[in-house]
C-alpha atoms as a PDB file:
ATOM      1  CA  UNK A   1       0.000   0.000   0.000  1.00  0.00           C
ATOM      2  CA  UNK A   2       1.647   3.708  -0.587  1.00  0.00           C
ATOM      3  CA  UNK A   3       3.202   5.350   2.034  1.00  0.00           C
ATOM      4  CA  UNK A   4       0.883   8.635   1.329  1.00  0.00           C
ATOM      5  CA  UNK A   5      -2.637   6.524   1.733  1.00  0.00           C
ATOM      6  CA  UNK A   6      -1.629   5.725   5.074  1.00  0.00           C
ATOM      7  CA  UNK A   7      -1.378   9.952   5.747  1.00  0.00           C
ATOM      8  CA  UNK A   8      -4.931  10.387   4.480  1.00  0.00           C
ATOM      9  CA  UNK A   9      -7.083   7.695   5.455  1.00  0.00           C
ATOM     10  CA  UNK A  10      -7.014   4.599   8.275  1.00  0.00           C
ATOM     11  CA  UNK A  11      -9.347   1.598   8.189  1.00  0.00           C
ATOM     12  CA  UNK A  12      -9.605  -1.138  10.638  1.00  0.00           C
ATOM     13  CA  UNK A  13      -8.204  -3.843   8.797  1.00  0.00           C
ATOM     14  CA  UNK A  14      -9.652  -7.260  10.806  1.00  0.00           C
ATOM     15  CA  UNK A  15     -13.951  -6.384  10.872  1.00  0.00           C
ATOM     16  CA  UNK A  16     -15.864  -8.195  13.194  1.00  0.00           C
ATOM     17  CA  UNK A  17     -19.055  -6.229  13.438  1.00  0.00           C
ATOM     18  CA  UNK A  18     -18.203  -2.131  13.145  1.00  0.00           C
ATOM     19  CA  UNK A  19     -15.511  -0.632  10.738  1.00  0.00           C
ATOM     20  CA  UNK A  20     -13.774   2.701  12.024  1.00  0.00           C
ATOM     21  CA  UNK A  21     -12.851   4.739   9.144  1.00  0.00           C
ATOM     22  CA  UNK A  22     -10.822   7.744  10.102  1.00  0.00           C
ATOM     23  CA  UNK A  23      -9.556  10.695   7.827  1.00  0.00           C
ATOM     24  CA  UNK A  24      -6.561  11.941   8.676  1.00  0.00           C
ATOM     25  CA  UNK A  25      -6.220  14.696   5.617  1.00  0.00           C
ATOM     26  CA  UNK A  26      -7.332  18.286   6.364  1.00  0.00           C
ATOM     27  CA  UNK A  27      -8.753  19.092   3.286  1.00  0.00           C
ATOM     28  CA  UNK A  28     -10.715  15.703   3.335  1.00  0.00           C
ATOM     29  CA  UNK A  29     -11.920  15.924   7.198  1.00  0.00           C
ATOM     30  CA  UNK A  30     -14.328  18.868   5.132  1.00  0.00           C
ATOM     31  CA  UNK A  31     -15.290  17.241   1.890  1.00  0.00           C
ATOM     32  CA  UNK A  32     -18.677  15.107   0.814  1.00  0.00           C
ATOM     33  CA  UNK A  33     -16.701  11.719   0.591  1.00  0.00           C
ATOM     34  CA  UNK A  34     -18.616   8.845  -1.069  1.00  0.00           C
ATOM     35  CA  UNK A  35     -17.621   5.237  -0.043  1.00  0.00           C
ATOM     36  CA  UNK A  36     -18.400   1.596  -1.189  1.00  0.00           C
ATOM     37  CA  UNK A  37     -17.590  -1.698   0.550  1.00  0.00           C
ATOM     38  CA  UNK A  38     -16.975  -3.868  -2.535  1.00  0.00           C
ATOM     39  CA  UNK A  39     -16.674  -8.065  -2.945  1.00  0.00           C
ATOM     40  CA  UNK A  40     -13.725  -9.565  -4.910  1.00  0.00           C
ATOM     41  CA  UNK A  41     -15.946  -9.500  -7.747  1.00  0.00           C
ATOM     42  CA  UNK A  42     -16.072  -6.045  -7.512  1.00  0.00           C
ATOM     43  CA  UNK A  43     -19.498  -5.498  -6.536  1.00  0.00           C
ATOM     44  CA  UNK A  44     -20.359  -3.012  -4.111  1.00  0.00           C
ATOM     45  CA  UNK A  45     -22.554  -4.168  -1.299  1.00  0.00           C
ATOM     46  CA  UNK A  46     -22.744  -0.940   0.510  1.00  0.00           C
ATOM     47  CA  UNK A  47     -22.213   3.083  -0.549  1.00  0.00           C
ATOM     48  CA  UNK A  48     -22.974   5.974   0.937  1.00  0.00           C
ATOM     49  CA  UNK A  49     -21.422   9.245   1.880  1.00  0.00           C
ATOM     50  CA  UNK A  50     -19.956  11.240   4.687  1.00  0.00           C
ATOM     51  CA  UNK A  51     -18.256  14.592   5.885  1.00  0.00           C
ATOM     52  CA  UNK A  52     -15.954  14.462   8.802  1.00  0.00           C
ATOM     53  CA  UNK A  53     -12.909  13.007  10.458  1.00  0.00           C
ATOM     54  CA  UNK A  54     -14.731  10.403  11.613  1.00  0.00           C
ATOM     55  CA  UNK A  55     -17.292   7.337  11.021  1.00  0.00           C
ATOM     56  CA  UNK A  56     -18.382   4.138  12.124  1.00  0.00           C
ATOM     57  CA  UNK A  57     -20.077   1.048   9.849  1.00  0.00           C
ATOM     58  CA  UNK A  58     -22.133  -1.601  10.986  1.00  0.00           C
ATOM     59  CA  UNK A  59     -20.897  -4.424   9.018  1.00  0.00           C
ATOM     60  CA  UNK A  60     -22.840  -7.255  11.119  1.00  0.00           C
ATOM     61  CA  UNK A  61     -24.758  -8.439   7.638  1.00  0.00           C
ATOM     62  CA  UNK A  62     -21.773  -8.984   4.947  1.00  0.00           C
ATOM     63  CA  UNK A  63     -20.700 -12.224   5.427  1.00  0.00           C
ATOM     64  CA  UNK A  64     -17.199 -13.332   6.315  1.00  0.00           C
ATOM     65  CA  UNK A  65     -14.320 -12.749   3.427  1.00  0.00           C
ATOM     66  CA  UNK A  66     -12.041 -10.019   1.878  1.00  0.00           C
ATOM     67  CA  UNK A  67     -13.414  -6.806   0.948  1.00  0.00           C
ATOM     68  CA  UNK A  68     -12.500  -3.515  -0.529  1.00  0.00           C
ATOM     69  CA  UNK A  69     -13.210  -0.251   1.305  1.00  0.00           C
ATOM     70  CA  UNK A  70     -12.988   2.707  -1.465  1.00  0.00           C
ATOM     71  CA  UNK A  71     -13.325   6.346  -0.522  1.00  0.00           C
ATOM     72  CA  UNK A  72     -14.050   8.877  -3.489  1.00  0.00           C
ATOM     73  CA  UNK A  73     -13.170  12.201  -3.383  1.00  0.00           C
ATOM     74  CA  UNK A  74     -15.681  13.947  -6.283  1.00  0.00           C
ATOM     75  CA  UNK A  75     -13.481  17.308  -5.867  1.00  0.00           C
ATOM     76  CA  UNK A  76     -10.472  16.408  -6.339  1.00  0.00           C
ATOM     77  CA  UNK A  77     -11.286  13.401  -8.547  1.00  0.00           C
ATOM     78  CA  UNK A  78      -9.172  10.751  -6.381  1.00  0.00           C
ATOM     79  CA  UNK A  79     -10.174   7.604  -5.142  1.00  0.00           C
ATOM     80  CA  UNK A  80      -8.321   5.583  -2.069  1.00  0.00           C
ATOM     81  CA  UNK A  81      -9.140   1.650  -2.267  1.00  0.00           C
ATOM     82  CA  UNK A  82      -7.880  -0.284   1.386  1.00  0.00           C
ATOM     83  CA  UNK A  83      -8.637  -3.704   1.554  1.00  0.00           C
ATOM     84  CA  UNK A  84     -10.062  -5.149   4.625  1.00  0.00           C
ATOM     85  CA  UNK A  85     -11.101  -8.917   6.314  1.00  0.00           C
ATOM     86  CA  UNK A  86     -14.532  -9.870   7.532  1.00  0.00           C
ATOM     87  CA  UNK A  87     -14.784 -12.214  10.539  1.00  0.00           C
ATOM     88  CA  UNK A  88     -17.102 -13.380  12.776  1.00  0.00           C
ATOM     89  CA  UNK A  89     -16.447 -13.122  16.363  1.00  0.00           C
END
């Protein structure tokens, strides 16, 4: 993973139920940022959006397996893409 991702964004990497997603770029902490939690099929099975520094997913419902977790910035046209592992507890 690039050095620089790890400056702008932090995931929690092993899910069991909630996802912490933190933003740790100033000019991001303001923006509309879209997200998607995608398969390795590339489907998503959850989007939506935030603004902030923080947030906090309930992933209870996707089942066990790798994942994708991809933030879009629409303003600056960049996307971030941090993969992630589902477990059950």
């Amino acid at each position: 993973m690039p050095k620089n991702l790890f400056s702008k964004l932090e995931i929690t990497e092993i899910v069991f139920d909630l996802m912490n997603v933190r933003i740790k770029c100033p000019s991001l902490k303001k923006s509309n940022l879209r997200y998607s939690i995608l398969n390795s099929n590339n489907t998503a099975l959850r989007k939506g959006s935030f603004v902030g520094e923080n947030i906090q997913l309930n992933l209870y419902l996707i089942p066990d397996g790798k994942y994708f977790f991809k933030l879009y910035h629409e303003e600056e046209g960049t996307e971030f893409s941090l993969p992630f592992l589902k477990k059950a507890i």
